[in-house]
Protein backbone atom coordinates (compact mmCIF):
# COMPACT_ATOMS: atom_id res chain seq x y z
CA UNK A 1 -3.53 38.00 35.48
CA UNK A 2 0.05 39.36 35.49
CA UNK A 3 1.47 36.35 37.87
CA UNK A 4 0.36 33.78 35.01
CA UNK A 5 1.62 36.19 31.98
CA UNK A 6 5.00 36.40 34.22
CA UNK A 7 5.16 32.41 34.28
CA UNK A 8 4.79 31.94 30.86
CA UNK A 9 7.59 34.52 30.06
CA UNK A 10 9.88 32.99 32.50
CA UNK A 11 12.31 30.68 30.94
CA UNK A 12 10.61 27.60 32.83
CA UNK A 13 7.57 28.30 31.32
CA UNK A 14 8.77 29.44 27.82
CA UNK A 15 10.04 25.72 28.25
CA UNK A 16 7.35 24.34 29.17
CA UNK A 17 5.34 25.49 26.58
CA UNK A 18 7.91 24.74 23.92
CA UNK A 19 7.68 21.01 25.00
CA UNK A 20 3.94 21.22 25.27
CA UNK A 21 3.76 22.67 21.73
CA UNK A 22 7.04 20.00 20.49
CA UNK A 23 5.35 16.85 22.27
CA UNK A 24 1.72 17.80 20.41
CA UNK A 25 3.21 18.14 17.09
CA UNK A 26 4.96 15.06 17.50
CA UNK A 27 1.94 13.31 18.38
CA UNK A 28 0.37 14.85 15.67
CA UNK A 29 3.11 13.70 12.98
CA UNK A 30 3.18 9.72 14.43
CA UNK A 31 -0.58 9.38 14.31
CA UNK A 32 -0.84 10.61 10.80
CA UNK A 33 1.65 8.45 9.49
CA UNK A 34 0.26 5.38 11.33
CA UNK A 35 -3.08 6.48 9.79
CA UNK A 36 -1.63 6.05 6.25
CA UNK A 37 0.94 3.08 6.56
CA UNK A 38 -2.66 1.21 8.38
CA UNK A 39 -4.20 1.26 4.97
CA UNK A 40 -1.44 1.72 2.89
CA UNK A 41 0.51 -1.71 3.98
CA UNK A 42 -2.71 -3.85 4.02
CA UNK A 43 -3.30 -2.77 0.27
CA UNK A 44 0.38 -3.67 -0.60
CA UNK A 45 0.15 -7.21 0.91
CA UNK A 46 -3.67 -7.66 -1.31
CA UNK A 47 -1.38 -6.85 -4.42
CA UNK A 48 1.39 -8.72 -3.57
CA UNK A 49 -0.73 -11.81 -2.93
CA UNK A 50 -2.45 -11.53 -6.47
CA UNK A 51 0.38 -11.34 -8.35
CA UNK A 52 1.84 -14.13 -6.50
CA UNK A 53 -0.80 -16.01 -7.02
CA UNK A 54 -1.64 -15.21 -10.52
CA UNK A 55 1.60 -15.96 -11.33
CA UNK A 56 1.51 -19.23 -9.36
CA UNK A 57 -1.88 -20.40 -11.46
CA UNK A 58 0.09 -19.65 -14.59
CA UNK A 59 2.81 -22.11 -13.87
C-alpha cells in the first residue's frame, strides 16, 4: 500500500496523473462540442435552405 501511495507522490507519477486527468478532460471538452455542432450545423443548413428557397419561389 505505501509503494503505490509513494508512486503517485513521486514527480513521475504526479505527472502521470496530471496527463491522465488533462487528456480526460480534453476528451471530455471535444466530444461535447462535437455533440452540439452535430445537431446544431444540420439545423443551420435546414434554415438556410428555406430561406433560400423561399426566397427563390418569390422571384
Amino acid at each position: 500500500m505505501l509503494k503505490t501511495g509513494k508512486i503517485l507522490f513521486n514527480k513521475k507519477g504526479q505527472s502521470a496523473v496530471e496527463y491522465i486527468i488533462v487528456a480526460a478532460g480534453l476528451m471530455g471538452a471535444f466530444l461535447s462540442f462535437y455533440v452540439l455542432y452535430s445537431h446544431l450545423v444540420p439545423q443551420q443548413f435546414d434554415q438556410g435552405a428555406r430561406v433560400i428557397l423561399t426566397d427563390y419561389s418569390t422571384n
